[in-house]
C-alpha atoms as a PDB file:
ATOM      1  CA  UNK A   1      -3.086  31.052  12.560  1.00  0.00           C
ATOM      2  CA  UNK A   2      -6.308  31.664  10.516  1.00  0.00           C
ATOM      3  CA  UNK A   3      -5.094  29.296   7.902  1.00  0.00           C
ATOM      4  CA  UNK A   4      -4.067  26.684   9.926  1.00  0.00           C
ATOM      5  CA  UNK A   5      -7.065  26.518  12.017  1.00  0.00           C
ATOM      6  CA  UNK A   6      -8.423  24.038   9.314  1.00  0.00           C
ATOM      7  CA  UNK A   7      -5.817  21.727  10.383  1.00  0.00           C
ATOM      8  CA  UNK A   8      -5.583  22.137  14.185  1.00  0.00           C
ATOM      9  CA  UNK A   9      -7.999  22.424  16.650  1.00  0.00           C
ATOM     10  CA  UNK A  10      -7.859  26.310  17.233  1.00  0.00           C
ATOM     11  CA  UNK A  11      -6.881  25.327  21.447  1.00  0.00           C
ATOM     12  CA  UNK A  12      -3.686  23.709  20.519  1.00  0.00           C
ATOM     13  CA  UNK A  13      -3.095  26.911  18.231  1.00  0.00           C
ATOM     14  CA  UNK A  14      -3.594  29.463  20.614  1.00  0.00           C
ATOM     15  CA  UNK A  15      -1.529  27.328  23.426  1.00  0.00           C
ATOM     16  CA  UNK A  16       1.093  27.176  20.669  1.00  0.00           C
ATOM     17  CA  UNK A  17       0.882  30.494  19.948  1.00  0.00           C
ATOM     18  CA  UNK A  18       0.814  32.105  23.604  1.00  0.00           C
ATOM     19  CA  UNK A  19      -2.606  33.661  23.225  1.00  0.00           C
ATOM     20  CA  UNK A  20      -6.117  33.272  25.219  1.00  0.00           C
ATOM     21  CA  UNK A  21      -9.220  31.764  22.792  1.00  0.00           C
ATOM     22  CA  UNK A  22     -11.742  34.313  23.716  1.00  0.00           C
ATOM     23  CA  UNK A  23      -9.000  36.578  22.277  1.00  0.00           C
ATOM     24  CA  UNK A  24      -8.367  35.052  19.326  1.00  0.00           C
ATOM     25  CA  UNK A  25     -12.080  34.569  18.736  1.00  0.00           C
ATOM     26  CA  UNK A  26     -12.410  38.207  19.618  1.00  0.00           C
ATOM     27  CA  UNK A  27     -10.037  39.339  16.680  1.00  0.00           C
ATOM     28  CA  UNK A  28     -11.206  37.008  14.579  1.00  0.00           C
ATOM     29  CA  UNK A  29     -14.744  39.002  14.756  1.00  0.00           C
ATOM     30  CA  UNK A  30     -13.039  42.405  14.357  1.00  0.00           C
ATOM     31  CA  UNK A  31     -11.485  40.865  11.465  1.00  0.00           C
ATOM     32  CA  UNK A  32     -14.566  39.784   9.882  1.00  0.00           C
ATOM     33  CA  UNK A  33     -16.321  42.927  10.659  1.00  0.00           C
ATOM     34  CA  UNK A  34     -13.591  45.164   9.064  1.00  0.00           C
ATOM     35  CA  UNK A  35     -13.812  43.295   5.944  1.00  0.00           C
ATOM     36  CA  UNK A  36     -17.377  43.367   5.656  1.00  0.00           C
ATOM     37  CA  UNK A  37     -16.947  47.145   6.248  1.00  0.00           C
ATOM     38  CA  UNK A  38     -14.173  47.631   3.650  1.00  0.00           C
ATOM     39  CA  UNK A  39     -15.886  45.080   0.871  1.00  0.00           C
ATOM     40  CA  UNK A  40     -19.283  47.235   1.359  1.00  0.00           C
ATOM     41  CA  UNK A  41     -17.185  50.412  -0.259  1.00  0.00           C
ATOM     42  CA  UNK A  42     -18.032  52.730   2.998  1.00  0.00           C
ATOM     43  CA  UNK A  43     -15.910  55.659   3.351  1.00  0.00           C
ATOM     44  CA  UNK A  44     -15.634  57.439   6.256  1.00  0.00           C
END
């Protein structure tokens, strides 16, 4: 869904998908924060 959201307006995505926008938009900020985390070389 990430890729395609260059193609599609990310609404017709998440109705196609089944899945609420604030939710998507939600992971999609976990996402970006874990890979910040992870590209920084933090270890827990």
């Amino acid at each position: 869904m990430n890729t395609m959201r260059l193609d599609y307006p990310i609404a017709v995505l998440c109705r196609a998908f089944k899945v609420s926008r604030s939710g998507f938009y939600a992971w999609s900020n976990r996402l970006v924060k874990y890979l910040v985390y992870w590209s920084s070389g933090t270890k827990v």
